[in-house]
Protein backbone atom coordinates (compact mmCIF):
# COMPACT_ATOMS: atom_id res chain seq x y z
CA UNK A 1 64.02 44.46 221.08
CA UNK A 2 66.46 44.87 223.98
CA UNK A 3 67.86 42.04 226.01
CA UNK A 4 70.23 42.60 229.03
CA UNK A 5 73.80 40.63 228.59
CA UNK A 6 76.24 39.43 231.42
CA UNK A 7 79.64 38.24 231.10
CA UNK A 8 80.76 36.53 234.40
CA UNK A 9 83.87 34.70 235.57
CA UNK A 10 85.63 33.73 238.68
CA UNK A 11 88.41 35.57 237.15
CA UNK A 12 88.82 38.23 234.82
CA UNK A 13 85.91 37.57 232.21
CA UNK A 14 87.89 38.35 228.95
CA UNK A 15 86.88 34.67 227.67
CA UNK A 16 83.42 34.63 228.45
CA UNK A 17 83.51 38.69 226.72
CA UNK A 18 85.17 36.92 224.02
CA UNK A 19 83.05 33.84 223.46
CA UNK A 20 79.88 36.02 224.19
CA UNK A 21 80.79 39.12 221.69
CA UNK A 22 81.36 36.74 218.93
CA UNK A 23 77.90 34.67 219.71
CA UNK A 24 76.18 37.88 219.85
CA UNK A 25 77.52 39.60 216.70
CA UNK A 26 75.44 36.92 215.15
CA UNK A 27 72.29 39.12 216.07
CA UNK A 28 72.46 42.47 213.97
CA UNK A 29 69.10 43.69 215.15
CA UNK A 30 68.38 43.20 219.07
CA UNK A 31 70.20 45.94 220.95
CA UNK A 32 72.09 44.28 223.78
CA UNK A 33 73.03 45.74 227.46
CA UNK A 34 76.47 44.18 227.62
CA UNK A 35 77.37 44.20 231.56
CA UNK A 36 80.95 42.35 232.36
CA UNK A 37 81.04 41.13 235.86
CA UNK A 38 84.33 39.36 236.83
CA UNK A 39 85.89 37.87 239.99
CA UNK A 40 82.15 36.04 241.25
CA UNK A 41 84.28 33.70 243.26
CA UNK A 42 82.27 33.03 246.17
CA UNK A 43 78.43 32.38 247.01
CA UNK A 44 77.85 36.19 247.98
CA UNK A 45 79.05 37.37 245.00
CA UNK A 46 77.05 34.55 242.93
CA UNK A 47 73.75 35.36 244.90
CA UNK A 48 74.29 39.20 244.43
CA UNK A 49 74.65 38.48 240.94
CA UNK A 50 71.09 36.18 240.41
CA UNK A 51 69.99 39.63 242.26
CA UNK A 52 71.01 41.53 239.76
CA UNK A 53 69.84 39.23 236.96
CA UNK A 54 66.25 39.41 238.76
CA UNK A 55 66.03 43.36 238.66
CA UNK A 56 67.36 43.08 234.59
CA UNK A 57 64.37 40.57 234.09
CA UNK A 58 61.59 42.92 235.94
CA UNK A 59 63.45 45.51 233.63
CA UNK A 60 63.10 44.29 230.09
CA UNK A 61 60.51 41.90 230.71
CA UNK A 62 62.98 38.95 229.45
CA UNK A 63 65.29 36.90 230.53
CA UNK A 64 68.95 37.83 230.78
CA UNK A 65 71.64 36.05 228.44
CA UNK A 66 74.51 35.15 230.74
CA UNK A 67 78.20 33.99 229.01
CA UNK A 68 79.64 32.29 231.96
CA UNK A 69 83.03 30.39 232.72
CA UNK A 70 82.31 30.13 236.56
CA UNK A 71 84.83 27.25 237.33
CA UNK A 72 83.11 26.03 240.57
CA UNK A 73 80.47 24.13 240.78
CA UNK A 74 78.43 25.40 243.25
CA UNK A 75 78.66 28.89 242.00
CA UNK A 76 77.74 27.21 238.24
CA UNK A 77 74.30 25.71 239.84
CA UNK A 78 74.00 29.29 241.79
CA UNK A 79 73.52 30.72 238.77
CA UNK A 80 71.94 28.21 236.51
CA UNK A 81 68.77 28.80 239.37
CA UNK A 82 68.28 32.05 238.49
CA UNK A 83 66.07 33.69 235.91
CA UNK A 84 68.46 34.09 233.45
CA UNK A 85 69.20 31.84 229.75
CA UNK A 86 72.77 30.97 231.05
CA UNK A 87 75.59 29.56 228.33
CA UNK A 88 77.88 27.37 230.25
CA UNK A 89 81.23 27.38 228.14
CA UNK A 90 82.53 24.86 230.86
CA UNK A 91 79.74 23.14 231.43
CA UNK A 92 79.50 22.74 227.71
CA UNK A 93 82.81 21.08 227.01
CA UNK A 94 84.29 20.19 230.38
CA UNK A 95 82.64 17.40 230.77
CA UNK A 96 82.92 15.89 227.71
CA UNK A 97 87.13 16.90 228.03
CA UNK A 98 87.43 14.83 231.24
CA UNK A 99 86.01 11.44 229.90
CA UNK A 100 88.25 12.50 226.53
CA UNK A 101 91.69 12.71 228.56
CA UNK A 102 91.06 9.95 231.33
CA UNK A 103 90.89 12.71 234.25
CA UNK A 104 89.20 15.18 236.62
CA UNK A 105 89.91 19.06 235.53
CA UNK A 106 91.47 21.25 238.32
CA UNK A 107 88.65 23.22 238.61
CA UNK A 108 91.30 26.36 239.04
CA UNK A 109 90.44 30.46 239.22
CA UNK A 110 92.41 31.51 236.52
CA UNK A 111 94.10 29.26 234.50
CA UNK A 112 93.05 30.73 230.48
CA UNK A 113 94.61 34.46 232.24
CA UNK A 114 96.91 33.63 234.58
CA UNK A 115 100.81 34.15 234.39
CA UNK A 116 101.65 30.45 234.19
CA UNK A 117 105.58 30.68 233.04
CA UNK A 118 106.99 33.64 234.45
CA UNK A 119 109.66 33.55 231.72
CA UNK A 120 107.03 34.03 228.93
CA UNK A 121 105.62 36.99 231.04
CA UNK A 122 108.56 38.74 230.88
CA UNK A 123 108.91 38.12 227.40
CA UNK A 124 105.51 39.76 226.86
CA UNK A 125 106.57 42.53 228.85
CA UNK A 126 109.65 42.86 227.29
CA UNK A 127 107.70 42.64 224.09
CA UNK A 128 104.93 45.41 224.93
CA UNK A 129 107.84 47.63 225.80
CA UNK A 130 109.87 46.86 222.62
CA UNK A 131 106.49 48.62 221.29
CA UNK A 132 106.21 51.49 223.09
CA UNK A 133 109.99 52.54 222.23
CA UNK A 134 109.91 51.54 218.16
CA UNK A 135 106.94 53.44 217.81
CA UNK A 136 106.08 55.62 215.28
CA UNK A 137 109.51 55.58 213.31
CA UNK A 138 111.52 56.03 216.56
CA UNK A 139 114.62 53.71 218.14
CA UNK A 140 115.51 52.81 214.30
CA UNK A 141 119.04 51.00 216.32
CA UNK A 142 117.05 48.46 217.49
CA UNK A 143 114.63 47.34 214.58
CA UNK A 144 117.29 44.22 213.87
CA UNK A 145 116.17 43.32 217.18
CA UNK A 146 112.08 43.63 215.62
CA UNK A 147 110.55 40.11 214.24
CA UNK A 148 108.23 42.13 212.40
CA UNK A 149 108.40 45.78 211.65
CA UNK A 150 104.56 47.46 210.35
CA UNK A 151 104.93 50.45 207.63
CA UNK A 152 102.27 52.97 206.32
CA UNK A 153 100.89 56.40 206.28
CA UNK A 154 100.31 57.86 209.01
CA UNK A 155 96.70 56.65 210.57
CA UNK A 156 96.43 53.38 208.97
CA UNK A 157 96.66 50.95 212.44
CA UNK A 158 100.37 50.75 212.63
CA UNK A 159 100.60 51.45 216.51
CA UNK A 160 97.68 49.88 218.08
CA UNK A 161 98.73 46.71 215.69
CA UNK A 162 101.95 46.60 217.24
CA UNK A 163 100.84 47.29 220.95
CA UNK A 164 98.46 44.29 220.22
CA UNK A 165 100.96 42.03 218.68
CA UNK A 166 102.88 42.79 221.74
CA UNK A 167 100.60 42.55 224.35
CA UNK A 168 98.70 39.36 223.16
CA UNK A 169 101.19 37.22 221.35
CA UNK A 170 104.34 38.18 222.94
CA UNK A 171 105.71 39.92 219.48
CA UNK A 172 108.34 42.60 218.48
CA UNK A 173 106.57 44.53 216.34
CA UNK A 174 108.18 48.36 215.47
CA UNK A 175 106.43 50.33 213.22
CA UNK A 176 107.17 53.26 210.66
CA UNK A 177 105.51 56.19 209.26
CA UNK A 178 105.70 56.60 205.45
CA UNK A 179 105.84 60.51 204.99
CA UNK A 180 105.65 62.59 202.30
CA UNK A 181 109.04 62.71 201.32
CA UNK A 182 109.46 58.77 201.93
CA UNK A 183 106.70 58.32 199.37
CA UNK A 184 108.36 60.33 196.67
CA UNK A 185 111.88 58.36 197.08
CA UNK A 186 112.71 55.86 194.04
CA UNK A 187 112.58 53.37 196.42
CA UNK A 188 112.31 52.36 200.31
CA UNK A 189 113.93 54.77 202.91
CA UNK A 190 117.15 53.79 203.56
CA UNK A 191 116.64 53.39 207.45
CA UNK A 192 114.36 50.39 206.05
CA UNK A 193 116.64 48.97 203.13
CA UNK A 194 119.05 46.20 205.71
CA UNK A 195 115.11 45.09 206.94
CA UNK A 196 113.32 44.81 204.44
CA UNK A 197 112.49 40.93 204.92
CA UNK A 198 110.55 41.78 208.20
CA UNK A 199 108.28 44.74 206.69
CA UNK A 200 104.79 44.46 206.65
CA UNK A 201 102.64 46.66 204.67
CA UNK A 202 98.98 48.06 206.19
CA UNK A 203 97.12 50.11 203.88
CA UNK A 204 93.51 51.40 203.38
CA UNK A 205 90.78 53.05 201.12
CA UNK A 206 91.27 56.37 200.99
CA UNK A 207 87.71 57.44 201.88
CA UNK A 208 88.58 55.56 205.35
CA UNK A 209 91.86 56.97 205.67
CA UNK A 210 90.21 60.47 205.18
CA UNK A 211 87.69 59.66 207.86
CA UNK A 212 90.14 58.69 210.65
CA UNK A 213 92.31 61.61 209.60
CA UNK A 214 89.50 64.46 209.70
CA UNK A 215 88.75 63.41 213.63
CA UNK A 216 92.26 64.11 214.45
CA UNK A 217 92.61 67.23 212.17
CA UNK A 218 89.76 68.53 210.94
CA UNK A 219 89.59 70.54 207.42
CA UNK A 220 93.36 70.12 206.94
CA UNK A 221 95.47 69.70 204.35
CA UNK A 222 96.17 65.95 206.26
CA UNK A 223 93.38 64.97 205.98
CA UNK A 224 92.00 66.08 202.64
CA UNK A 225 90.43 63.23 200.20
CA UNK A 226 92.82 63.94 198.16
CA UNK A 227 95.81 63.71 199.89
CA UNK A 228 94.48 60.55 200.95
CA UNK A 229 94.23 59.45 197.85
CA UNK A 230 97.81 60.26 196.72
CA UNK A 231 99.58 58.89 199.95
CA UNK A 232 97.77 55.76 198.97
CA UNK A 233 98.67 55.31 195.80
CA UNK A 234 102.01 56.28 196.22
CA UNK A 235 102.31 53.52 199.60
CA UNK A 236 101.08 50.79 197.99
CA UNK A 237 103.62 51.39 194.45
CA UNK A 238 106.22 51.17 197.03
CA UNK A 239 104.81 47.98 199.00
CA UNK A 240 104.68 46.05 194.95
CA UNK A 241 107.89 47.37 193.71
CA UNK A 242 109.56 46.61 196.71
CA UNK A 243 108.15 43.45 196.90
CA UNK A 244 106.55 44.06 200.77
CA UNK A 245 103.20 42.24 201.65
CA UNK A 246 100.55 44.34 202.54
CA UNK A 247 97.03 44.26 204.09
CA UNK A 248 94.02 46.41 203.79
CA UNK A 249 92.94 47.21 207.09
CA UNK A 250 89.69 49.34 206.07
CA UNK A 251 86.99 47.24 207.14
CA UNK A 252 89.44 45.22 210.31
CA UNK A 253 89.24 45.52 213.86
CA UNK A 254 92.46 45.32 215.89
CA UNK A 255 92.23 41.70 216.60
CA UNK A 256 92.06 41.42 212.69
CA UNK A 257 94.54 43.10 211.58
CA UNK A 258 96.54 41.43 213.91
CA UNK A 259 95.42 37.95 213.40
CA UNK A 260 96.10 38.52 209.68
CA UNK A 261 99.31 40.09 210.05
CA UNK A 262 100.56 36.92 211.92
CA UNK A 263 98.64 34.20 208.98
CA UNK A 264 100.67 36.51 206.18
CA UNK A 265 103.93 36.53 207.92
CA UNK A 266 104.27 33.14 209.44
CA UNK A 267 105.16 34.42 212.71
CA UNK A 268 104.32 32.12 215.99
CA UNK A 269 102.31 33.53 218.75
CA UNK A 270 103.81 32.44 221.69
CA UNK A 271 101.71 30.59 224.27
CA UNK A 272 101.45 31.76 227.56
């Protein structure tokens, strides 16, 4: 079975992705056309959209799913006229909010995405870049400057853990390699001894780890199940004796490992 999908917003669409992705991962065997359209903000855009919607219909021969937070009203009933099964995450709760609070809703493009405090942009800037130069076991100066500072072998989601941490909750997150010769000290490195309250442990099976590592090199000694295997073994002694928590990020997106890091560590996302 195959059903057509859109995501569509007056804006940039990442909540109606998100709410729409998690509804659908619910459904393990229809295969789904996932189509994103953002920015349908005035009534040519909404009509070229039902158009759209139409051909997918003639297409599969059913109706389109469509994940919308359209914040305009006329645009909402636009679409709700057209051929497709539409989920209304406004229309679902809005409502329902205004006789809760006492008070109309704004009815504004943009507010989940927007800036909205241009001091806690910056600080997820600042954050994002605080990334991009701690990375990977460089600008060790600055990691008293880190809230939270990711170790592991190399390949187990250190970097794109930080750069989400950064980008997303406004978090500065530096990260470390643990190489050979790390592993086979007594104890931690001693570039990681004064911070040893902010380290945060990932880890993974070593059949993953051996996975990820053979599509970056291929038939190496790197990537080798058993090297795997002993880099392991040897990171997680460490993370126990040295009393680090640690997380196995095997089976974990991104947004996981993230959200997990942050429940383990007790750090605050900061709301934008």
């Amino acid at each position: 079975m195959k059903r057509t999908v859109f995501f569509v917003s007056d804006h940039t669409a990442i909540t109606a992705e998100t709410f729409g992705r998690s509804l659908l991962s619910q459904f393990e065997h229809i295969e789904f056309e996932r189509i994103t359209q953002p920015f349908v903000d005035c009534e040519a855009k909404a009509q070229d959209l039902c158009r759209r919607i139409t051909e997918a219909y003639a297409r599969d021969g059913q109706a389109p799913l469509v994940f919308s937070t359209l914040t305009d009203e006329r645009l909402r009933h636009i679409l709700k006229d057209s051929e497709a099964v539409v989920f209304d995450l406004f229309e679902a709760f809005l409502d329902r909010m205004e006789t809760t609070l006492g008070q109309p809703s704004a009815q504004a493009i943009g507010r989940a995405h927007g800036l909205g405090n241009a001091t806690l942009g910056r600080g997820r800037v600042e954050a994002l870049k605080f990334a991009i130069d701690c990375d990977d076991g460089v600008g060790l100066d600055a990691y008293d400057k880190a809230d939270i500072i990711l170790i592991g072998v190399s390949r187990s989601g250190k970097t794109p853990a930080c750069l989400f941490l950064a980008l997303h909750y406004g978090i500065k997150a530096a990260n470390y390699p643990l190489t050979d010769e790390d592993l086979k000290l007594s104890g931690l490195p001693a570039n990681l001894r004064l911070h040893r309250k902010r380290l945060f442990g990932l880890t993974m099976t070593p059949e993953r780890l051996h996975q990820l590592r053979e599509e970056r090199r291929p038939t190496s000694r790197y990537a080798s199940l058993d090297q795997c295997r002993n880099e392991i073994r040897a990171a997680e002694a460490l993370f126990r004796s040295a009393g680090i928590p640690y997380l196995d990020t095997s089976t974990m997106s991104v947004e996981e490992i993230a959200a997990n890091i942050l429940h383990h560590s007790g750090l605050k996302r900061v709301r934008w």
